[in-house]
C-alpha atoms as a PDB file:
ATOM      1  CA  UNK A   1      13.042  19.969  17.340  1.00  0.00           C
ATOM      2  CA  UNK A   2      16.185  18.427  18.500  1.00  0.00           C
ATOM      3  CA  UNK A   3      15.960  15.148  16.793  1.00  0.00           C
ATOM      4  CA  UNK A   4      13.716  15.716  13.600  1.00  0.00           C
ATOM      5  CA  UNK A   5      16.962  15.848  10.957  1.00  0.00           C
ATOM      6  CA  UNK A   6      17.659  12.286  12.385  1.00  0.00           C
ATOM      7  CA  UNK A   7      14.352  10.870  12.219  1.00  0.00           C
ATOM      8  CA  UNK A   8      13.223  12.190   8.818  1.00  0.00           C
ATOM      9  CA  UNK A   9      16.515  11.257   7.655  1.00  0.00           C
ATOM     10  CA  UNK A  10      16.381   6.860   8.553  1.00  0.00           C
ATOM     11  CA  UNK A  11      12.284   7.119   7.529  1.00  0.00           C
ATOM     12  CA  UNK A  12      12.913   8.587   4.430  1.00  0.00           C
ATOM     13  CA  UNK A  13      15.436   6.998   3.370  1.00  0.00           C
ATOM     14  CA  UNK A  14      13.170   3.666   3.920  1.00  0.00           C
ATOM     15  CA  UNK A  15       9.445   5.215   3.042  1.00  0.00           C
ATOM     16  CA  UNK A  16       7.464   1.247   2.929  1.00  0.00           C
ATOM     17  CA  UNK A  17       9.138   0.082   5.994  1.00  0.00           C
ATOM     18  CA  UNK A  18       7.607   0.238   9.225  1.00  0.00           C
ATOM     19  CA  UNK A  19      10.009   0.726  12.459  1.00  0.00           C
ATOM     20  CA  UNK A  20       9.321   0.173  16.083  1.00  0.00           C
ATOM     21  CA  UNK A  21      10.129   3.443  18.673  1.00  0.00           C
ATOM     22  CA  UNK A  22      13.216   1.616  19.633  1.00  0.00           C
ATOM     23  CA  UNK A  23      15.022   0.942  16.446  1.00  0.00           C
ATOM     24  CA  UNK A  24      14.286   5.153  16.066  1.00  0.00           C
ATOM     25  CA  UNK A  25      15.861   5.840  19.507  1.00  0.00           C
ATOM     26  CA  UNK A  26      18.924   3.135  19.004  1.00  0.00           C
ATOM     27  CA  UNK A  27      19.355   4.937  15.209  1.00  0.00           C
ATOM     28  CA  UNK A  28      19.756   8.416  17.170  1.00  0.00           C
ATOM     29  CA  UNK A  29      21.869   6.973  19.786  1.00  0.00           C
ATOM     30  CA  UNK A  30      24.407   5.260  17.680  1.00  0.00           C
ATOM     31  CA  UNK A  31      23.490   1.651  19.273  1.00  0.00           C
ATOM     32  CA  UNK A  32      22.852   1.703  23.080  1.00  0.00           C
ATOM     33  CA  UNK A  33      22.087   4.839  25.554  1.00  0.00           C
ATOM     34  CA  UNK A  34      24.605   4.848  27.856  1.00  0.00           C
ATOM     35  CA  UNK A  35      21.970   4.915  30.709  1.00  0.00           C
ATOM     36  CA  UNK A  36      18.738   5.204  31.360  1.00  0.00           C
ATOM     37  CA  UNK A  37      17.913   8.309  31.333  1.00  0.00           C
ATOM     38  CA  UNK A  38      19.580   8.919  27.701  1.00  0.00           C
ATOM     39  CA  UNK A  39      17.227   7.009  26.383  1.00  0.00           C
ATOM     40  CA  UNK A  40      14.250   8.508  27.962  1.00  0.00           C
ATOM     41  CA  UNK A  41      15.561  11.779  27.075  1.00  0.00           C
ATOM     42  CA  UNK A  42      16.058  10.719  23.436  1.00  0.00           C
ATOM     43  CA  UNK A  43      12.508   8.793  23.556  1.00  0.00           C
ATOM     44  CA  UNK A  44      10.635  12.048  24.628  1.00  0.00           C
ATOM     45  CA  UNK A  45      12.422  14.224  21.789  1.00  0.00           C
ATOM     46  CA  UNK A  46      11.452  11.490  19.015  1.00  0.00           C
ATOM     47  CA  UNK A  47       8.148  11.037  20.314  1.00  0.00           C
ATOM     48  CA  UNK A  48       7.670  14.990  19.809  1.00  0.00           C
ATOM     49  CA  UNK A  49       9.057  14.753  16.577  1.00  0.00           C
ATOM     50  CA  UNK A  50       6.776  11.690  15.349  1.00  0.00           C
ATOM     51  CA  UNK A  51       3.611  13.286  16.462  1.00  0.00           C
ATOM     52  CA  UNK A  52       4.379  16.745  14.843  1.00  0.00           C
ATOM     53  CA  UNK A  53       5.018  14.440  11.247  1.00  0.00           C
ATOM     54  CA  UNK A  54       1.933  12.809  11.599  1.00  0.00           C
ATOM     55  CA  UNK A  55       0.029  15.981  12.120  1.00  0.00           C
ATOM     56  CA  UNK A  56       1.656  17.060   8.749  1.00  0.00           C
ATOM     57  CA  UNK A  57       0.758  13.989   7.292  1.00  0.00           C
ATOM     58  CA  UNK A  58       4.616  12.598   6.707  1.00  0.00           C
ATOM     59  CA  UNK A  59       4.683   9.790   8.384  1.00  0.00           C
ATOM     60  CA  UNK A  60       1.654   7.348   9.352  1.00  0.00           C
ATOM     61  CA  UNK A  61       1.495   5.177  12.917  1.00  0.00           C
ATOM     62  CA  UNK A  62      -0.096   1.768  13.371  1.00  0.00           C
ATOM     63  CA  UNK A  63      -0.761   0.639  16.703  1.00  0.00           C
ATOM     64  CA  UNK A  64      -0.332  -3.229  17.305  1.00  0.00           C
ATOM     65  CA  UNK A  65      -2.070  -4.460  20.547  1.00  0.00           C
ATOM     66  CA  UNK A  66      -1.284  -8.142  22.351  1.00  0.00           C
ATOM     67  CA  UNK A  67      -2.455  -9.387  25.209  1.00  0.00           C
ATOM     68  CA  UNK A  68       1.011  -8.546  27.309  1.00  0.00           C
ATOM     69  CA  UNK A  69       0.933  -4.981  25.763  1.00  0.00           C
ATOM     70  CA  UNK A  70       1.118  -3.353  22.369  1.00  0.00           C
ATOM     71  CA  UNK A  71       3.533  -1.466  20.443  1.00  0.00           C
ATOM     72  CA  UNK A  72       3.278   1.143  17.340  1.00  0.00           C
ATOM     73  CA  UNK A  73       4.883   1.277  14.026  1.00  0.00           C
ATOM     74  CA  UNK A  74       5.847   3.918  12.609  1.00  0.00           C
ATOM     75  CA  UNK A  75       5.821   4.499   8.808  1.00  0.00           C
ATOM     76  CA  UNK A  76       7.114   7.360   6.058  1.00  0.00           C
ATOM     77  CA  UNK A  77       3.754   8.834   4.069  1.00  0.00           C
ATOM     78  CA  UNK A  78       6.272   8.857   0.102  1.00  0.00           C
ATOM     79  CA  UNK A  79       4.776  11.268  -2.035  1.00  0.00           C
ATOM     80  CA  UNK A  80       2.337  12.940   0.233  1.00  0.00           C
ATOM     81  CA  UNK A  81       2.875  15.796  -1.071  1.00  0.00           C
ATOM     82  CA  UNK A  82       2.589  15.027  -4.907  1.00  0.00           C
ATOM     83  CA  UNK A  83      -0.746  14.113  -4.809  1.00  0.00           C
ATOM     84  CA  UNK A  84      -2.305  16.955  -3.447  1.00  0.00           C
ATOM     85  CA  UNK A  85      -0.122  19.122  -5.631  1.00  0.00           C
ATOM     86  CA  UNK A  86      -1.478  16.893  -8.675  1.00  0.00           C
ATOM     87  CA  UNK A  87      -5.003  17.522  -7.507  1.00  0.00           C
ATOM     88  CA  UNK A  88      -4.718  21.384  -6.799  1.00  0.00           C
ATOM     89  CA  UNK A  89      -3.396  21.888 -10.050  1.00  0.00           C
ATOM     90  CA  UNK A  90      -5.011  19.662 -12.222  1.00  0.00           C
ATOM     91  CA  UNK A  91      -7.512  22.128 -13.870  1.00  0.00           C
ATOM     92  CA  UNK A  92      -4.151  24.401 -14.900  1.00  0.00           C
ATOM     93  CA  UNK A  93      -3.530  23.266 -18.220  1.00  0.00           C
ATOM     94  CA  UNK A  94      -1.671  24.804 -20.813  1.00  0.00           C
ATOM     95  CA  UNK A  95      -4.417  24.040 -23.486  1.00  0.00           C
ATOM     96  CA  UNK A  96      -6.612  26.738 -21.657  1.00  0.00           C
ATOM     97  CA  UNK A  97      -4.665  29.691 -22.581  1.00  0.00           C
ATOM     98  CA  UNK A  98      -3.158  28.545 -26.227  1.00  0.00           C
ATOM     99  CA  UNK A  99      -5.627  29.493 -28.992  1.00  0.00           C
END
């Protein structure tokens, strides 16, 4: 995935704060594509990149609808990965094997 270091890199480093496709693509860009076609090119790549994280689990999407249209917001999952590593090994205690 072309953009995924990028991406991963501004949710992260935020993990409660939600962001809009556009603040993503202007983040990858460096401000402004220089034309159209940048940015769709950009768009499509993050768009990729955001639905293979939420099939992981990494990063959540809420959709907001209006009446002139909707948008999505898109969110960093923190410490996904703890908690099914805390349940998993919960039963593996070291009080089992001591005598």
């Amino acid at each position: 995935m072309k953009y995924a270091r990028e991406v991963i890199d501004l949710l992260a480093a935020y993990p409660d704060r939600e962001f809009r496709m556009i603040q993503i693509v202007r983040y990858i860009a460096g401000g402004r594509p220089r034309n159209p076609l940048e940015w769709e090119r950009i768009r499509k790549g993050v768009r990729r990149v955001m639905l293979d994280l939420q099939d992981s689990g990494h990063v959540t999407k809420r959709s907001l609808h209006a009446k002139t249209g909707g948008f999505s917001l898109y969110s960093w999952k923190p410490g996904h990965l703890v908690v099914e590593n805390r349940d998993g090994i919960r039963d593996n205690i070291a009080r089992e094997f001591a005598p």
